[in-house]
C-alpha atoms as a PDB file:
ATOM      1  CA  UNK A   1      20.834 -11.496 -62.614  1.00  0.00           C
ATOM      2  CA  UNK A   2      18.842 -14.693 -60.983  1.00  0.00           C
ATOM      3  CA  UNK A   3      20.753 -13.855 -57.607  1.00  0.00           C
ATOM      4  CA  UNK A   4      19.963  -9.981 -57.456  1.00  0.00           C
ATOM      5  CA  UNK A   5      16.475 -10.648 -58.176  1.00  0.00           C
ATOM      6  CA  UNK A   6      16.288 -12.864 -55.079  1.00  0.00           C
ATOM      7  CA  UNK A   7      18.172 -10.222 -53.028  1.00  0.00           C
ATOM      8  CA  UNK A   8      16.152  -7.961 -53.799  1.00  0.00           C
ATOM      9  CA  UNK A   9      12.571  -9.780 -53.133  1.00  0.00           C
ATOM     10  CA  UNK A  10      14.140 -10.883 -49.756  1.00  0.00           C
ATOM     11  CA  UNK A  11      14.811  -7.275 -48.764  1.00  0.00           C
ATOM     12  CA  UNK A  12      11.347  -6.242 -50.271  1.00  0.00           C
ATOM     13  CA  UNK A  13       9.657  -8.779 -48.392  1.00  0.00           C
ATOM     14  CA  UNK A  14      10.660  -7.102 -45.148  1.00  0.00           C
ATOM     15  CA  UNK A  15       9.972  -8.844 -41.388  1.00  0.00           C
ATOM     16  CA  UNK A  16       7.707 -11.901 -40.165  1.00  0.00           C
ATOM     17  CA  UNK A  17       5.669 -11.925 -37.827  1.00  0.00           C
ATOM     18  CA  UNK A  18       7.786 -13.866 -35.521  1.00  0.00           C
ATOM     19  CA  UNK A  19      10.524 -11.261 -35.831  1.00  0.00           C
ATOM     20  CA  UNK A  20       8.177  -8.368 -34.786  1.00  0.00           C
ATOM     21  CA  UNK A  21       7.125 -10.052 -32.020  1.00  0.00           C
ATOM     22  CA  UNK A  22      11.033 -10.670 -31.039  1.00  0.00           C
ATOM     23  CA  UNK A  23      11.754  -6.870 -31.434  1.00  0.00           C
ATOM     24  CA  UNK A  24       8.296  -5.777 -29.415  1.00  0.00           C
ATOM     25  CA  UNK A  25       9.441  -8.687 -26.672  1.00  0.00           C
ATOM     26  CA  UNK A  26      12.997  -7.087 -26.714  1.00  0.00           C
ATOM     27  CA  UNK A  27      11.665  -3.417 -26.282  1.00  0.00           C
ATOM     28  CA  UNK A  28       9.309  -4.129 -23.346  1.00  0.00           C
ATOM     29  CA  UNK A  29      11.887  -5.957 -21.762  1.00  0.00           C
ATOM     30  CA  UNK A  30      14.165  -2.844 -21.805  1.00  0.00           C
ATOM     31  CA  UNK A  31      11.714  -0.756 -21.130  1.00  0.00           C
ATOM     32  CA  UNK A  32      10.545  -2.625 -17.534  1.00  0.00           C
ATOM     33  CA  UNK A  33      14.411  -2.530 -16.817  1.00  0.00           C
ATOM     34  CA  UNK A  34      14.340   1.438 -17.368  1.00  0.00           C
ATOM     35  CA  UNK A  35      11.382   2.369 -15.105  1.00  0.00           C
ATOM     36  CA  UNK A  36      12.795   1.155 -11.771  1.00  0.00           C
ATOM     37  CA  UNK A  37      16.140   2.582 -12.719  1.00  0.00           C
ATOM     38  CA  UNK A  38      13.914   6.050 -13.454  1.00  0.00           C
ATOM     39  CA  UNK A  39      12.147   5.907 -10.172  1.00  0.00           C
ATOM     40  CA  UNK A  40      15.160   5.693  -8.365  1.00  0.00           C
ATOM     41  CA  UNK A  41      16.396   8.659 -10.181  1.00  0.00           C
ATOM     42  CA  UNK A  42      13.269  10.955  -9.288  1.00  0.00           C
ATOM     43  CA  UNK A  43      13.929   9.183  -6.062  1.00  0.00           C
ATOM     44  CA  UNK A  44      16.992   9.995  -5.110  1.00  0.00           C
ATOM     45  CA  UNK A  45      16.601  13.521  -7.026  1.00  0.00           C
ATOM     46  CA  UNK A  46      13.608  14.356  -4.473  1.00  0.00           C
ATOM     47  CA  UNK A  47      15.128  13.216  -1.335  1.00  0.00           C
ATOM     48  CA  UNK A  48      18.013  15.810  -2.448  1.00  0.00           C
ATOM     49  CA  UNK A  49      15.466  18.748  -2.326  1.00  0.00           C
ATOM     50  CA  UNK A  50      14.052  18.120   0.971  1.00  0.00           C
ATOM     51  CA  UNK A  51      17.550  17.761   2.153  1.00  0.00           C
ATOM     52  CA  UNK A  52      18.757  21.397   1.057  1.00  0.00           C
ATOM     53  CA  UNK A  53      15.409  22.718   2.382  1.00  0.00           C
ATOM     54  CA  UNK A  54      15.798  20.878   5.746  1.00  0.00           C
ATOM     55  CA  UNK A  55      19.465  21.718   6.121  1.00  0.00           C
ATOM     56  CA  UNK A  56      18.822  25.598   5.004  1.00  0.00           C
ATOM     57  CA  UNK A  57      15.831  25.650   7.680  1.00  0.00           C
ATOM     58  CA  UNK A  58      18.656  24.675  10.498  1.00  0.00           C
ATOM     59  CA  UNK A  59      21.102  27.362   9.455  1.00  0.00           C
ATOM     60  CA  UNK A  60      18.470  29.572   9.120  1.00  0.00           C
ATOM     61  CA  UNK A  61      17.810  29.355  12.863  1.00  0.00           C
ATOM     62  CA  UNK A  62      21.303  28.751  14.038  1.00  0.00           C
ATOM     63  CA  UNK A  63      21.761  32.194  12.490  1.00  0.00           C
ATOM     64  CA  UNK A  64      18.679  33.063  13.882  1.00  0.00           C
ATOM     65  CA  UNK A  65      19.586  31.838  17.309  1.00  0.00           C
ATOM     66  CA  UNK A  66      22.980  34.108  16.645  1.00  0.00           C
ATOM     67  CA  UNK A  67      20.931  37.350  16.126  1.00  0.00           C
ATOM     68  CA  UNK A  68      18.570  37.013  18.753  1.00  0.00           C
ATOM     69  CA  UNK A  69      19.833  34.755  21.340  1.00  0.00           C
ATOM     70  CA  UNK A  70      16.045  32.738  21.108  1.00  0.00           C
ATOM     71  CA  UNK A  71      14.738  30.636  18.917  1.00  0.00           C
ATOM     72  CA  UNK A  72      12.523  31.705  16.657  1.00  0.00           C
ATOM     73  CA  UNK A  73       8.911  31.039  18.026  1.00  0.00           C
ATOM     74  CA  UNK A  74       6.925  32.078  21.152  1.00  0.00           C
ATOM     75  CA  UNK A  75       7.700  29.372  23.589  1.00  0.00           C
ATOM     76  CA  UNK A  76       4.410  27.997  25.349  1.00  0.00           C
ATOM     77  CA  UNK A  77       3.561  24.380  26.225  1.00  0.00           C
ATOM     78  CA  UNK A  78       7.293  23.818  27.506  1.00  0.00           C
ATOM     79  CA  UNK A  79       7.045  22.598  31.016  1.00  0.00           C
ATOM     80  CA  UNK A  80       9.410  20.642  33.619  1.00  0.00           C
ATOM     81  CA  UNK A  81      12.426  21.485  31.767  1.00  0.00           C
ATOM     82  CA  UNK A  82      11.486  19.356  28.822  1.00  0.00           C
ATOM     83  CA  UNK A  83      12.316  20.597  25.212  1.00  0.00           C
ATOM     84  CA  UNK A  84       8.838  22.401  23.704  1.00  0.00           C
ATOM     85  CA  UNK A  85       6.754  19.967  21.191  1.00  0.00           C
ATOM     86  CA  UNK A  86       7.563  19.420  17.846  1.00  0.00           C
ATOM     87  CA  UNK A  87       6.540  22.176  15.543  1.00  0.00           C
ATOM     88  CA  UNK A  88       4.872  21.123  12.025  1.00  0.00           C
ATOM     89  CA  UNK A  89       5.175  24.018   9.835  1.00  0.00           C
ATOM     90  CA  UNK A  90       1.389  23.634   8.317  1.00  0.00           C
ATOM     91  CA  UNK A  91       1.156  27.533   9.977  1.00  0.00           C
ATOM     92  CA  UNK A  92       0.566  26.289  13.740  1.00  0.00           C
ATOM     93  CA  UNK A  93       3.548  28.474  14.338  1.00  0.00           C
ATOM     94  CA  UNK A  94       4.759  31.583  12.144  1.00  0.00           C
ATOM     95  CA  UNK A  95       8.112  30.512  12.674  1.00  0.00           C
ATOM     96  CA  UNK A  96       8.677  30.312   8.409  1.00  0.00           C
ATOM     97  CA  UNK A  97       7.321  33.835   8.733  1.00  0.00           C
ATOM     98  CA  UNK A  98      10.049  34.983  11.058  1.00  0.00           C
ATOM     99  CA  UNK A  99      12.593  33.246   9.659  1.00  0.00           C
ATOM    100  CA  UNK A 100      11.498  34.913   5.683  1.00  0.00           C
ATOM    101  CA  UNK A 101      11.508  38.692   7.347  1.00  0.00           C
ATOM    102  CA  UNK A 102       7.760  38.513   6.210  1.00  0.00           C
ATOM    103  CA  UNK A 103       6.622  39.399  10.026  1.00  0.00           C
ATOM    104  CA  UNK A 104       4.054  41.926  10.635  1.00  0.00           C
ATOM    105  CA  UNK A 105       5.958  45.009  12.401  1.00  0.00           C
ATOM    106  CA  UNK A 106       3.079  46.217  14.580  1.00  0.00           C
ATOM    107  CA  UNK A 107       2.690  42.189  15.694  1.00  0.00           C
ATOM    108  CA  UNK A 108       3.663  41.741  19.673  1.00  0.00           C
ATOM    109  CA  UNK A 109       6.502  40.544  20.193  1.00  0.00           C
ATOM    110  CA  UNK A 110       7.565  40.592  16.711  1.00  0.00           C
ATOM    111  CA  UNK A 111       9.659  38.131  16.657  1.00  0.00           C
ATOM    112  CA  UNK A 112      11.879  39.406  13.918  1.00  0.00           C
ATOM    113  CA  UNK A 113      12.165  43.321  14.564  1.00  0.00           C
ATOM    114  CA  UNK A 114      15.292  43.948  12.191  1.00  0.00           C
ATOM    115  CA  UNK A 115      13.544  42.348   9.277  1.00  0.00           C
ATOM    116  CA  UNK A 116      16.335  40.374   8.448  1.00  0.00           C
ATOM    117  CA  UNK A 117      16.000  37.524   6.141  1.00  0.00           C
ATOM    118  CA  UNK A 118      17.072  34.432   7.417  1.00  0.00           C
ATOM    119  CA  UNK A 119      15.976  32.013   5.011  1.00  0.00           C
ATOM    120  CA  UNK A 120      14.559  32.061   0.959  1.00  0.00           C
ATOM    121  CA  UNK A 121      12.270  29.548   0.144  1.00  0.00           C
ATOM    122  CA  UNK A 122      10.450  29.140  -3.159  1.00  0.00           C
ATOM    123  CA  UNK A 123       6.366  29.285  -3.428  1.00  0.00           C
ATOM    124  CA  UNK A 124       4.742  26.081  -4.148  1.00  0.00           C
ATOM    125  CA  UNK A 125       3.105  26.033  -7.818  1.00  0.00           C
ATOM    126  CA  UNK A 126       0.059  24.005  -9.097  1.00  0.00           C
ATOM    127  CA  UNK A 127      -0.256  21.281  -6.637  1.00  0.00           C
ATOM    128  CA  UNK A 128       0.637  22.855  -3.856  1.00  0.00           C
ATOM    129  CA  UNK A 129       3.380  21.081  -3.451  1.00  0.00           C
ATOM    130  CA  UNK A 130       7.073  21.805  -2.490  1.00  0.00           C
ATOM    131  CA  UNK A 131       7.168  24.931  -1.179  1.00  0.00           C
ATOM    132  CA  UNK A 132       5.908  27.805   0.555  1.00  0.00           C
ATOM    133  CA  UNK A 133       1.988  28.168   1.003  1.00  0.00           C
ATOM    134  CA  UNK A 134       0.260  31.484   1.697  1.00  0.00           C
ATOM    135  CA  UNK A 135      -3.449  30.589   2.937  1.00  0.00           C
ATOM    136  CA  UNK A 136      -3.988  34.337   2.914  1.00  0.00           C
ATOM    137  CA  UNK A 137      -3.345  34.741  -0.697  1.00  0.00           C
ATOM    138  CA  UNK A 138      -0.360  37.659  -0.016  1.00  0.00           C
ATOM    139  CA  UNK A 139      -2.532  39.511   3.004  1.00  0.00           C
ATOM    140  CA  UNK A 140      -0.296  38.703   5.328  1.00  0.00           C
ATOM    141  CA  UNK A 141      -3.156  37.685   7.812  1.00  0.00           C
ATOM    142  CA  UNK A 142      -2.211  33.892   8.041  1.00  0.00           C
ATOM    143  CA  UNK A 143       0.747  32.161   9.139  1.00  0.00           C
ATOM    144  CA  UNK A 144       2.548  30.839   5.801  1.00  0.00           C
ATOM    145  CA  UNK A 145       2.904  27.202   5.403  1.00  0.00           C
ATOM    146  CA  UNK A 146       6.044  24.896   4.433  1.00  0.00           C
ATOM    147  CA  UNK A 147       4.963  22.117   2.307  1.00  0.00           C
ATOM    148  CA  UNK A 148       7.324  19.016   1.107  1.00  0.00           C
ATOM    149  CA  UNK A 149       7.549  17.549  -2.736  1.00  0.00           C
ATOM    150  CA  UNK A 150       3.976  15.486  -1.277  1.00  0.00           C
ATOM    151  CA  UNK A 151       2.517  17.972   0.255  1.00  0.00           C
ATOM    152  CA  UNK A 152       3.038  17.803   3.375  1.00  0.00           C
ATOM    153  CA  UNK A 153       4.462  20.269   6.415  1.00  0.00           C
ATOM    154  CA  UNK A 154       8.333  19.173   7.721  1.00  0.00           C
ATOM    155  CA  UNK A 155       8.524  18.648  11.462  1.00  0.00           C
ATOM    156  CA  UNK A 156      10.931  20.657  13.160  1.00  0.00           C
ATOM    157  CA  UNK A 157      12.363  19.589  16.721  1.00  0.00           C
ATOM    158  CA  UNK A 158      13.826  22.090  18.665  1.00  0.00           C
ATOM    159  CA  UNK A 159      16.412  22.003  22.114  1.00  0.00           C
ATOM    160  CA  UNK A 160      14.456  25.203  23.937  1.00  0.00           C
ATOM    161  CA  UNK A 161      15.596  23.885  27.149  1.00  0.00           C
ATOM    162  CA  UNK A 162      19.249  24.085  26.423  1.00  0.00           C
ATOM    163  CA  UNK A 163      20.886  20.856  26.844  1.00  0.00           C
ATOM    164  CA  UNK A 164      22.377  19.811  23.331  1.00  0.00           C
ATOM    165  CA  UNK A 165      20.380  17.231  23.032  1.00  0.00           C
ATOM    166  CA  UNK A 166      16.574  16.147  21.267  1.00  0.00           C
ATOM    167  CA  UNK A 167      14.007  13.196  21.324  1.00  0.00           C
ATOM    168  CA  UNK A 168      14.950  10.990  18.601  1.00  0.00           C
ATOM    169  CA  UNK A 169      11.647  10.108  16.629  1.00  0.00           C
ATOM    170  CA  UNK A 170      14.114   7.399  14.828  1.00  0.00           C
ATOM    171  CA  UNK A 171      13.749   5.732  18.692  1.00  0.00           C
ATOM    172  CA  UNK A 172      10.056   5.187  17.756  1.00  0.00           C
ATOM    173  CA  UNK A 173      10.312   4.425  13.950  1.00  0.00           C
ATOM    174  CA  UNK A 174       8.339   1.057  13.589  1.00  0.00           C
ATOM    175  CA  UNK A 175      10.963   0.135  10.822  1.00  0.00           C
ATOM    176  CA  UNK A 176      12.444  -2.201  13.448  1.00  0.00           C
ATOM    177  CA  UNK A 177      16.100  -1.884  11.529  1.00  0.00           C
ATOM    178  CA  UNK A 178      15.931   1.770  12.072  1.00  0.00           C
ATOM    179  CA  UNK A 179      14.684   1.930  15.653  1.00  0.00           C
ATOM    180  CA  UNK A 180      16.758  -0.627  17.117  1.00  0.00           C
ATOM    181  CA  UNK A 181      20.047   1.542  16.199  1.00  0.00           C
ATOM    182  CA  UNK A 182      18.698   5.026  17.150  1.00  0.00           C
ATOM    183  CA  UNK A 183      19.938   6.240  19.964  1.00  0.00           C
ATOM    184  CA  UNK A 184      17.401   8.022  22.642  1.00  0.00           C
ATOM    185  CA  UNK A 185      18.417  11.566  21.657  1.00  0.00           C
ATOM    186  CA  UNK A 186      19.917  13.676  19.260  1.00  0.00           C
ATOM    187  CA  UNK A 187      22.922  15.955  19.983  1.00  0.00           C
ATOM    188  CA  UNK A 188      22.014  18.837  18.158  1.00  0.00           C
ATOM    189  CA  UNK A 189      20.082  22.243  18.964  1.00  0.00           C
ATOM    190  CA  UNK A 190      17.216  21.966  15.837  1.00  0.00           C
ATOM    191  CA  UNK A 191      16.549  18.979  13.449  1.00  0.00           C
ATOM    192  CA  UNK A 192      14.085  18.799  11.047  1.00  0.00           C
ATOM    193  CA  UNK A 193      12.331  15.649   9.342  1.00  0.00           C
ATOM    194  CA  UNK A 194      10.141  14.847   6.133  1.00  0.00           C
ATOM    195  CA  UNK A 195       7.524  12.245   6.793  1.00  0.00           C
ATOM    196  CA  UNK A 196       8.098  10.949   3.070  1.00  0.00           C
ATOM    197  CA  UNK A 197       6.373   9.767   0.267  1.00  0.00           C
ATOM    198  CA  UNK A 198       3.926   7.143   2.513  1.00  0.00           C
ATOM    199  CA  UNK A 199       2.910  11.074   4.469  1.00  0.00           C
ATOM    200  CA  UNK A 200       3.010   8.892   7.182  1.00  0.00           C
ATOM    201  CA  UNK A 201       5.561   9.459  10.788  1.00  0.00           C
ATOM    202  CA  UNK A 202       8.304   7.425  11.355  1.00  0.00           C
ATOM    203  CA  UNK A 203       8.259   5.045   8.405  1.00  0.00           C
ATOM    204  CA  UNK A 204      11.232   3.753   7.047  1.00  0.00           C
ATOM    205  CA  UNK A 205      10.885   6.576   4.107  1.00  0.00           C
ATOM    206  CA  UNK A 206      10.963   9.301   6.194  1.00  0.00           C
ATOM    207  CA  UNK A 207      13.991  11.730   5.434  1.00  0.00           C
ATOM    208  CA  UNK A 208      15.675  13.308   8.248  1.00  0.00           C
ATOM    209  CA  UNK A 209      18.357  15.505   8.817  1.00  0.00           C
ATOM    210  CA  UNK A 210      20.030  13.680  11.115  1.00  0.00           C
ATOM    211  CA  UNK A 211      20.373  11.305   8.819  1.00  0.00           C
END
């Protein structure tokens, strides 16, 4: 009976202090190993997005290309047989209008006269952010905008003078790891590139579809 009394109290008389602070020393060790591990997750799952987008952008105007034999865009600024500048889809262009069939048909040239849909792109929610951005709030009157998971427009580089071939920004990136293996151009007809989550050009966290 004297042993199961002394059981018991030692059961009843439940954990020191030292022990608690061993078990909250434990937990906050596991939980700063977690939160890297996390970020990378959201990381890596973020990256993925602006991937699809970027690579559905580029077979949007391949097929594009296809229907029309152009690209997608009045061409001005293009000069000396040099490829036209890059084009940021913040609406400087309405090139995410063309490419969405969501053109105005009495707009010359209207640049997408069968109304076909090239491309479907989600509408940013809350933040703005990810997504497609309609300044004229579903008028119609403003280019729309093409916004990354920060908020900012993608870059799209385009071969309008027909040679296969496009500036490499990754020739410029001032990630010296990244620069010093880029080649000068690109083979390819369109690429597209995400400045990241720094918003900042050719940082070593830009995505890119060349990539």
């Amino acid at each position: 009976m004297k042993s199961n009394r002394l059981n018991y109290r030692a059961l009843e008389r439940g954990f020191t202090l030292v022990e608690l602070l061993v078990v909250i020393t434990i937990i906050a060790i596991l939980a700063s190993l977690a939160v890297p591990v996390t970020n990378k997750v959201i990381q890596n799952a973020n990256n993925l997005r602006i991937k699809a987008t970027m690579k559905d952008i580029q077979v949007a105007i391949s097929h594009y290309r296809t229907e029309y034999n152009r690209f997608p865009l009045t061409l001005t600024g293009a000069s000396g047989g040099d490829d036209t500048a890059p084009i940021l889809t913040s609406g400087q262009t309405n090139i995410i209008n063309v490419l969405m069939a969501r053109t105005d048909p009495n707009q010359t040239p209207n640049l997408n006269a069968r109304n076909i849909k090239f491309i479907d792109l989600p509408f940013a929610k809350n933040a703005q952010t990810f997504g497609v951005i309609d300044p004229s709030g579903g008028a119609g009157t403003t280019p729309l905008q093409l916004v990354d998971i920060w908020g900012m427009p993608y870059k799209i580089m385009l071969d309008t003078n027909y040679d296969n071939r496009i500036t490499n920004p990754d020739a410029s990136n001032v990630d010296q790891k990244i620069s010093a293996r880029a080649p000068k151009f690109l083979s390819t007809s369109t690429a597209v590139q995400s400045y990241g989550p720094d918003k900042i050009a050719n940082t070593k966290d830009d995505i890119a579809s060349w990539r």
